[in-house]
Protein backbone atom coordinates (compact mmCIF):
# COMPACT_ATOMS: atom_id res chain seq x y z
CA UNK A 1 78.08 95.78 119.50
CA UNK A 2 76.50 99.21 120.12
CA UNK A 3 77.84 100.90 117.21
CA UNK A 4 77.18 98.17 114.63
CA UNK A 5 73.87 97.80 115.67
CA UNK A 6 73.28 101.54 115.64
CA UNK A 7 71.82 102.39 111.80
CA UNK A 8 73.03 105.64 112.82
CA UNK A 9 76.83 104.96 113.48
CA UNK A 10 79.30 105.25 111.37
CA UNK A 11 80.58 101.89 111.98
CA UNK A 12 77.47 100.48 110.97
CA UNK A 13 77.01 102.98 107.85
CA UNK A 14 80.45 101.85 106.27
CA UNK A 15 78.65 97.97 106.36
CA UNK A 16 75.22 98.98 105.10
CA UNK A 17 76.79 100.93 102.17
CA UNK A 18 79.10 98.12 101.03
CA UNK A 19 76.76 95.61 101.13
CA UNK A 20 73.29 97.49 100.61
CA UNK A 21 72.18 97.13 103.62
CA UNK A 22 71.96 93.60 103.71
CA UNK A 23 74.08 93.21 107.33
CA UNK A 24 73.35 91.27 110.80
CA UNK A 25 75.00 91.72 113.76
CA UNK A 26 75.45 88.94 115.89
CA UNK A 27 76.92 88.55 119.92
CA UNK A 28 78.68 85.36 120.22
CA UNK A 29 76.73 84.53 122.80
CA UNK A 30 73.36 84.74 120.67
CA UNK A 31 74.80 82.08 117.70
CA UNK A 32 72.09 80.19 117.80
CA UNK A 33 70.18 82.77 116.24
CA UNK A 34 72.20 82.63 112.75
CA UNK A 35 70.22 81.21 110.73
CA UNK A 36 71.04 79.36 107.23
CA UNK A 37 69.40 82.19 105.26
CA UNK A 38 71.30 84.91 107.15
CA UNK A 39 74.94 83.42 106.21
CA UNK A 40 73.32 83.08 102.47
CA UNK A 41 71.92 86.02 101.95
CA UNK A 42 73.92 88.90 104.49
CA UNK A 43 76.88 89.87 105.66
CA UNK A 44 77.11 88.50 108.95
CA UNK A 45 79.05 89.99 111.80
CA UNK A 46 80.37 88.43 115.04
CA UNK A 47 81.52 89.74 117.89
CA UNK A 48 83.31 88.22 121.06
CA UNK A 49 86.32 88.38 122.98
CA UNK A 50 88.93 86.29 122.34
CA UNK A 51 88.97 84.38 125.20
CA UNK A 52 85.84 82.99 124.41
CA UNK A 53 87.03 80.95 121.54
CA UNK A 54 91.10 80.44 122.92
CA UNK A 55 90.73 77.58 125.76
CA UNK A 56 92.84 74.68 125.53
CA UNK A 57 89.88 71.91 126.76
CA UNK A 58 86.87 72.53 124.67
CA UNK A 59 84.47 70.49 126.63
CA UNK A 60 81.75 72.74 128.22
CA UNK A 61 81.99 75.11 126.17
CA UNK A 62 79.21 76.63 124.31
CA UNK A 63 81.36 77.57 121.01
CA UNK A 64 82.63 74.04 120.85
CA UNK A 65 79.48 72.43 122.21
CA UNK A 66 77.00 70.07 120.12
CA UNK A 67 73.98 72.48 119.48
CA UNK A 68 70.92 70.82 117.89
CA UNK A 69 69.52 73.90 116.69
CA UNK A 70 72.44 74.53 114.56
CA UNK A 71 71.66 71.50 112.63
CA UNK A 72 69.91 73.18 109.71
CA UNK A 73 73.48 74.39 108.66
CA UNK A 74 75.01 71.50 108.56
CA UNK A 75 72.20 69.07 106.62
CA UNK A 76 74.31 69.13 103.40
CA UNK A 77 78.05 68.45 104.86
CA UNK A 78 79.39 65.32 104.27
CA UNK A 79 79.85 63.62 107.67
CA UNK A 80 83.55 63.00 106.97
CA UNK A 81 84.46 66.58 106.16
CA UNK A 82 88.41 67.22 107.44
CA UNK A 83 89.03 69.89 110.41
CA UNK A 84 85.58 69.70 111.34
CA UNK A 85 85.24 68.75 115.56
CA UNK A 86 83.52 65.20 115.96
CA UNK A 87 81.21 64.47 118.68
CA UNK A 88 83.44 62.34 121.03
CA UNK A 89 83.19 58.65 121.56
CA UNK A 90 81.11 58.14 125.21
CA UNK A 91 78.48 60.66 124.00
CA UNK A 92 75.50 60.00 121.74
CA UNK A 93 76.20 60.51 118.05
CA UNK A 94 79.78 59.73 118.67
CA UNK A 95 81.76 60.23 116.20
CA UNK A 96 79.61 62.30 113.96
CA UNK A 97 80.19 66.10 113.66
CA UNK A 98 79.15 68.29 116.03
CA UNK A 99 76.58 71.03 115.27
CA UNK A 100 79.01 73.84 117.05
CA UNK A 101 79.57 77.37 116.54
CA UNK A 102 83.26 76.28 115.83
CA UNK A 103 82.43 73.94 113.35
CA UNK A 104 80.06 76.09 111.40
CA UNK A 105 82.65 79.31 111.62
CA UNK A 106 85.48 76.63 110.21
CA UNK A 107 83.36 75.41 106.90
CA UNK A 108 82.54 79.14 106.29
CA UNK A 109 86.05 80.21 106.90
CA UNK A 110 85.42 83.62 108.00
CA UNK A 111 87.58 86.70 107.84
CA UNK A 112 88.85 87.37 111.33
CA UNK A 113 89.71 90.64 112.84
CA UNK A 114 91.73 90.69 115.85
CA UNK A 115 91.88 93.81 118.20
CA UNK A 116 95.10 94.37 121.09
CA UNK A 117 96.75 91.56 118.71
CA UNK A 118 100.11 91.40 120.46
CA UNK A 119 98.25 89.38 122.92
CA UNK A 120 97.01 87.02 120.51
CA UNK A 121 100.82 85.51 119.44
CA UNK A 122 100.35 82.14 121.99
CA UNK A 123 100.28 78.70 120.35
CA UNK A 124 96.76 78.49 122.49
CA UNK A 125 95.99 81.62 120.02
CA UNK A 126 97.30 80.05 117.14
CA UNK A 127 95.40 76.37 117.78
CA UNK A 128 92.07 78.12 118.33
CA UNK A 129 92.65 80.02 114.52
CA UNK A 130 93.34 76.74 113.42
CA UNK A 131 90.18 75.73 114.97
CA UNK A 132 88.14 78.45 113.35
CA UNK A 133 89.63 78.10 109.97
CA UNK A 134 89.47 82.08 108.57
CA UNK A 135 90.17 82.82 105.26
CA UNK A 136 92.29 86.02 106.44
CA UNK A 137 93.00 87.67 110.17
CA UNK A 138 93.71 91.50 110.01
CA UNK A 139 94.82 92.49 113.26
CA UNK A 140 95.32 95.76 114.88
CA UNK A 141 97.31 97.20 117.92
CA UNK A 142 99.67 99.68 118.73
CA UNK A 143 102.07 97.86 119.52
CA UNK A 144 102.90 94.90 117.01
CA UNK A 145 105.39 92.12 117.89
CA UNK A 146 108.76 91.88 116.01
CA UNK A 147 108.48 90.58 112.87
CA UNK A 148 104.74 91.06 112.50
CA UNK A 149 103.28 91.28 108.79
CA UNK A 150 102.63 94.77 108.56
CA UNK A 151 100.00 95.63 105.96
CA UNK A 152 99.66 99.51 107.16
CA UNK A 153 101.17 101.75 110.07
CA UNK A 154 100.26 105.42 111.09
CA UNK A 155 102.50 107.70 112.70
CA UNK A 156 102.04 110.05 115.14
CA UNK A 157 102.33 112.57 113.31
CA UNK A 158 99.91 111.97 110.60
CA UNK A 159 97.00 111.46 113.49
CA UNK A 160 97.84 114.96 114.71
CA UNK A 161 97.75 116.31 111.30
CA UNK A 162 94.22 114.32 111.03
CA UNK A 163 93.62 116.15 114.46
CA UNK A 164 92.94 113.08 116.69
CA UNK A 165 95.62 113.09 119.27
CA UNK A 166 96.85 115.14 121.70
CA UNK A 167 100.97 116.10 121.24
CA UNK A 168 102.84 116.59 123.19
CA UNK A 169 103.11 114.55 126.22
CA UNK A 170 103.99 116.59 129.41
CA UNK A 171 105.65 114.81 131.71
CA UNK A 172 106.26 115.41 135.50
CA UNK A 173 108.00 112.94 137.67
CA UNK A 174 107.09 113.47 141.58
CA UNK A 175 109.26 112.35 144.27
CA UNK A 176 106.46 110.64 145.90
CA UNK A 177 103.51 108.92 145.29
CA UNK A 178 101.16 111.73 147.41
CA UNK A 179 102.87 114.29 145.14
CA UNK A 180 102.45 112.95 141.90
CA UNK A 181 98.66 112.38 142.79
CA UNK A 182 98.67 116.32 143.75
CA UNK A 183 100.12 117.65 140.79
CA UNK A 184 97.47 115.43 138.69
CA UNK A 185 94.76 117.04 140.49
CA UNK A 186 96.24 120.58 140.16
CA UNK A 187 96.60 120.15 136.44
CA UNK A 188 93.25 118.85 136.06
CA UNK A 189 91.28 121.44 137.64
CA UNK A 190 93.89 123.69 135.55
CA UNK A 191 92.31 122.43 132.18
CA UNK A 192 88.79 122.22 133.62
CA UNK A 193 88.78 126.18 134.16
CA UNK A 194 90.14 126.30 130.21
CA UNK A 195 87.52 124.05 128.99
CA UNK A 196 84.79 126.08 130.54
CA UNK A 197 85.59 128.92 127.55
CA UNK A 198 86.00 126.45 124.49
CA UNK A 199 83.54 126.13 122.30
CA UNK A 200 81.86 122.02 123.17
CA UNK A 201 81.74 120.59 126.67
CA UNK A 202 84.75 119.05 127.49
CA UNK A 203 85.68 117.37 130.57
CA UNK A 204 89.01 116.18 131.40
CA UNK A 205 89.45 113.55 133.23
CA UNK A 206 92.40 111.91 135.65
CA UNK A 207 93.57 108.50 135.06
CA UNK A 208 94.88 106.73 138.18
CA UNK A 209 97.45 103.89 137.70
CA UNK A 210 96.85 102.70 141.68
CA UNK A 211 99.83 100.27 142.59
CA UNK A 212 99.09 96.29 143.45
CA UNK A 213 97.86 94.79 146.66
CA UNK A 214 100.46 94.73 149.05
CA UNK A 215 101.91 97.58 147.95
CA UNK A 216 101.57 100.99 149.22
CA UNK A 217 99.14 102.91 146.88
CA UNK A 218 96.68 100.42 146.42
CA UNK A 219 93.38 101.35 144.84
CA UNK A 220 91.68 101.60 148.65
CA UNK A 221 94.56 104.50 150.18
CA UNK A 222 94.39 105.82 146.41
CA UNK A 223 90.95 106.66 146.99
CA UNK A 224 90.77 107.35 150.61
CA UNK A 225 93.59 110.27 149.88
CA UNK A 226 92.03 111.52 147.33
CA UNK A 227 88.66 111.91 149.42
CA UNK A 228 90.72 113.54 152.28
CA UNK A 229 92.08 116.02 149.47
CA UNK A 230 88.40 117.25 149.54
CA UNK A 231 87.15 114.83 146.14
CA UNK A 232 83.76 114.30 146.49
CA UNK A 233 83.65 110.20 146.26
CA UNK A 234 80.96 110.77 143.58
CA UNK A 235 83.65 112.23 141.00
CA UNK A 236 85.33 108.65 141.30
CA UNK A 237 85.41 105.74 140.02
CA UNK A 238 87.26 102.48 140.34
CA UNK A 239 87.48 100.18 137.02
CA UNK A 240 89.81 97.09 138.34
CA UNK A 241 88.64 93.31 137.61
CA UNK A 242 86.59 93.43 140.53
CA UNK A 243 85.27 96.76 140.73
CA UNK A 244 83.90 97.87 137.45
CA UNK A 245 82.20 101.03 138.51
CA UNK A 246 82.97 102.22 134.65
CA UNK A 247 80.06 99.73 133.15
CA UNK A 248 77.30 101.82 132.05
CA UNK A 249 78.43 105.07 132.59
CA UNK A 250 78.56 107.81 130.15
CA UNK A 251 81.44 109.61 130.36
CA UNK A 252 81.01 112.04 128.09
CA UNK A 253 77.29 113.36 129.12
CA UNK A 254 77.17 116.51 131.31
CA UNK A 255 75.48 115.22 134.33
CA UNK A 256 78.11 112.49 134.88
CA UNK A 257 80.50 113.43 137.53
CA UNK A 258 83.11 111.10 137.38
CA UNK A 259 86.60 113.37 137.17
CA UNK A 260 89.23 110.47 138.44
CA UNK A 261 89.48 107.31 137.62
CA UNK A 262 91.33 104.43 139.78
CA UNK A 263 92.25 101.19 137.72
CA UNK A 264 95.99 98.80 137.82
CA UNK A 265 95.31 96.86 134.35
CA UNK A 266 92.46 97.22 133.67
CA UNK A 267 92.15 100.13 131.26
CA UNK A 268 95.45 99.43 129.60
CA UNK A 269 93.88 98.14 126.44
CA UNK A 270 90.69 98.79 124.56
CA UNK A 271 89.50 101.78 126.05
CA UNK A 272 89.76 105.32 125.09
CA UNK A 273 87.76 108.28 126.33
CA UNK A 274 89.01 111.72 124.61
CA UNK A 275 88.01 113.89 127.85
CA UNK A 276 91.07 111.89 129.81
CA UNK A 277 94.15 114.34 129.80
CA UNK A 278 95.89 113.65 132.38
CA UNK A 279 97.66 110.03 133.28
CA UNK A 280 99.04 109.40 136.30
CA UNK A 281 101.22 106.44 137.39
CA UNK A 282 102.15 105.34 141.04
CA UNK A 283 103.24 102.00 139.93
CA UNK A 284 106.96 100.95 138.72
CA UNK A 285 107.03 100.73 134.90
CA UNK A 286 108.73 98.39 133.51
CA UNK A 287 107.45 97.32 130.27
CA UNK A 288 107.68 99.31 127.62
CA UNK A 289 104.41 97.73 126.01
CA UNK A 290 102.60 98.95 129.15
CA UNK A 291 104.37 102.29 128.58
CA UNK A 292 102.97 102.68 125.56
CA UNK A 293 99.39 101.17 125.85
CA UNK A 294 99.06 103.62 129.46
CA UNK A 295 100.18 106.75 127.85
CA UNK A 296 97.54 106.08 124.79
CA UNK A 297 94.81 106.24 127.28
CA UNK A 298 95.30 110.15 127.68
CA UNK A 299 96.04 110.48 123.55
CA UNK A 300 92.84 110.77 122.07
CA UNK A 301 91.78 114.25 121.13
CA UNK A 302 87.66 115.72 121.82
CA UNK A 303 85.86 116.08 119.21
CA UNK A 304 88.97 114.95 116.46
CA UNK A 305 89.43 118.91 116.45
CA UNK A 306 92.07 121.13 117.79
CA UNK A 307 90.83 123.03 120.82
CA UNK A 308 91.71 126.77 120.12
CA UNK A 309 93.69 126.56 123.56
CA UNK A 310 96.67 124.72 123.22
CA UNK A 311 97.13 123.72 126.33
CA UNK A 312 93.75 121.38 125.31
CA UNK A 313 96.03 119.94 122.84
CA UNK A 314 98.30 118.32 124.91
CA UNK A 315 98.19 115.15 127.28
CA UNK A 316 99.85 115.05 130.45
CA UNK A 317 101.20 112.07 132.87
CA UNK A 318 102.72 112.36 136.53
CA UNK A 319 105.12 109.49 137.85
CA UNK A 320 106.15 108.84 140.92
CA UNK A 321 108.63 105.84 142.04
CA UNK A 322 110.95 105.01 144.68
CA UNK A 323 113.74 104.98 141.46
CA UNK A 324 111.44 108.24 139.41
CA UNK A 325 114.51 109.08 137.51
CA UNK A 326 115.57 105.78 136.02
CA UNK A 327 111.45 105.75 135.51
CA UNK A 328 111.51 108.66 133.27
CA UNK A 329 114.97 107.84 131.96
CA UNK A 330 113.73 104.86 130.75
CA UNK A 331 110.32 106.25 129.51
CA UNK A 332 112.41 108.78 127.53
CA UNK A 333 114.33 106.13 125.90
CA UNK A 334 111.63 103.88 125.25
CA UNK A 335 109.16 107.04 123.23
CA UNK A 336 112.87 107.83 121.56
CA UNK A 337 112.84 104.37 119.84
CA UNK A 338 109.62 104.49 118.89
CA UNK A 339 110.48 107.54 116.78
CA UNK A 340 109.92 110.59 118.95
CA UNK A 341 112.19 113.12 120.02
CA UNK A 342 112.84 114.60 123.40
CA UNK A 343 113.47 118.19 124.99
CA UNK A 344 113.75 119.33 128.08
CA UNK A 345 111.66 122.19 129.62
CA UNK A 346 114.50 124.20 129.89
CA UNK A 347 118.61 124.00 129.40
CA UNK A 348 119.23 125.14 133.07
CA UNK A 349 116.83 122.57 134.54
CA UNK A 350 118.33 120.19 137.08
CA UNK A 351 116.17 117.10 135.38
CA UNK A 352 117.90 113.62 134.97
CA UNK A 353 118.39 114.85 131.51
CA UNK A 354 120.84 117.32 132.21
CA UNK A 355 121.88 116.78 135.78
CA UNK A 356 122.88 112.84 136.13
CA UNK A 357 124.37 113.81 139.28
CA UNK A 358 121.71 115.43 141.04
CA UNK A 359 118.58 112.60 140.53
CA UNK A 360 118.61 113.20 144.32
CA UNK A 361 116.48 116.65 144.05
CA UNK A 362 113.28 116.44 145.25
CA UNK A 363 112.02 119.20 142.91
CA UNK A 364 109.22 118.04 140.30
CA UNK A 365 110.79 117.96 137.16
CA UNK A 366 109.74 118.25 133.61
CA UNK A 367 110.08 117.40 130.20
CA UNK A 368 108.13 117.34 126.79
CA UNK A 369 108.09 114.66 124.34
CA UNK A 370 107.85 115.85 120.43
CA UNK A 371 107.06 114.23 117.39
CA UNK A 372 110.55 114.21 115.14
């Protein structure tokens, strides 16, 4: 919503040219501001979450409610048109069509774009596009279901040609959790005191993947070790579903102090920050969707521009797991099929890679993961 109702941003820029400048920008929760004229005479943007429109019980809920200031838009449809919602039988106007956001979105059949689609492929997904009616859905994620209708893919390799991620990943499994949250803390401070000679501000930043309640390293001892490790508390914060000590802040302005940041979930999808470098995971992995949409959150390059040091250029993540070699093992595996390559950090190493029998060690160990 910022951005496309920022003259200034791109985002909005790419509308304004296209359709000279003739563009609104609307929050789903302010629809009953569209107005007839704007649908007629602009190109009218949207924007919501999904879960706004995907219930299963439409009663109550705004979208799908009868609206009587959205009447104006519906004075010349004919009261039998198909699809359309009706107003239901115990309610006055019953069976007459209901002046909803729904309903209006349906007769105008809209092009819908879906972000972090993979989570849109429910049959509650699929009744609520029925419901809305678009003429076309474009959706995006990195990680598209089998079978999905792919218009357009980028590789890896073409956004580090275009300069926007970091390659490669440099990973370090940790025998325990305390260790992996050590070595995470080393390495950033290691790539602060590099980023104080390039040639913007950069900041990087630790992502914490804390481990679920009942569990050992919960969010809480996360942050109470890390504060006993001598981190000021004001250099963290905690973005979970309850705590969502993120909203508002600017990460990327000079006066913010936030260094390390403690979610579970919550920034696994839809958020990217190019001053995080470093993940680090105390949790089990299992999914190799989750593997994917954690290790993105570290990806992003500063700036879209090579830093002259290459050790900028890189992202990092730190594991740690009761089972850390089958972890890695499987993370290998997992970035293998999805087209990378793997090597070692060195032939003589005793990593899981080329020691099977000693995944016993206690010795951090390391590997890189390269584009083919």
């Amino acid at each position: 919503m910022e951005a496309l109702k920022n003259p200034r941003h791109a985002y909005r820029q790419v509308l304004d040219d296209a359709f000279t400048g003739r563009v609104r920008i609307f929050d789903i929760g302010d629809f009953q501001q569209i107005t007839p004229h704007d649908i007629k005479g602009n190109c009218c943007v949207i924007v919501g979450t999904i879960q706004t429109l995907r219930v299963e019980n439409t009663e109550g809920r705004k979208v799908y409610s009868h609206n009587e200031n959205l009447e104006p838009h519906f004075s010349a449809v004919p009261k039998k048109s198909p699809g359309l919602e009706l107003i239901e039988d115990d309610k006055v106007g019953a069976g007459t069509i209901k002046f909803s956001l729904a309903n209006l979105l349906h007769l105008h059949r809209p092009l819908m774009i879906v972000d972090e689609a993979h989570k849109a492929v429910t049959g509650l997904s699929q009744t609520m596009q029925q419901r809305v009616n678009p003429s076309a859905i474009i959706e995006f994620t990195a990680t598209p279901q089998r079978q999905s209708n792919l218009l357009h893919s980028v590789t890896a390799q073409e956004l580090k040609d275009a300069e926007m991620i970091k390659l490669p990943v440099m990973l370090a499994e940790h025998p325990t959790w305390q260790q992996a949250v050590d070595g995470a803390i080393s390495k950033r401070q290691e790539l602060a005191d590099i980023a104080t000679r390039d040639t913007k501000y950069i900041r990087p930043i630790v992502l914490f993947q804390a481990q679920d309640r009942g569990q050992v390293a919960t969010v809480d001892v996360l942050k109470d070790y890390l504060i006993e490790q001598g981190i000021a508390e004001k250099r963290i914060a905690i973005a979970t579903g309850d705590q969502r000590e993120l909203d508002d802040v600017n990460l990327f302005d000079p006066a913010c102090d936030v260094d390390f940041i403690i979610t579970v979930e919550a920034l696994k999808e839809g958020w990217d920050c190019s001053f995080a470098y470093v993940f680090c995971s105390l949790a089990n992995i299992h999914s190799s969707t989750d593997v994917e949409q954690l290790l993105g959150r570290v990806l992003r390059m500063p700036y879209a521009t090579r830093r002259s040091d290459e050790r900028l250029n890189r992202a990092y993540a730190h594991l740690a797991s009761p089972r850390f070699s089958e972890a890695a093992m499987a993370l290998k595996d997992r970035m293998v099929a999805m087209g990378w390559g793997w090597r070692c950090c060195s032939q003589q190493c005793t990593c899981p890679i080329h020691d099977t029998g000693n995944a016993a060690k206690k010795d951090e160990r390391v590997f890189l993961l390269i584009r083919n």
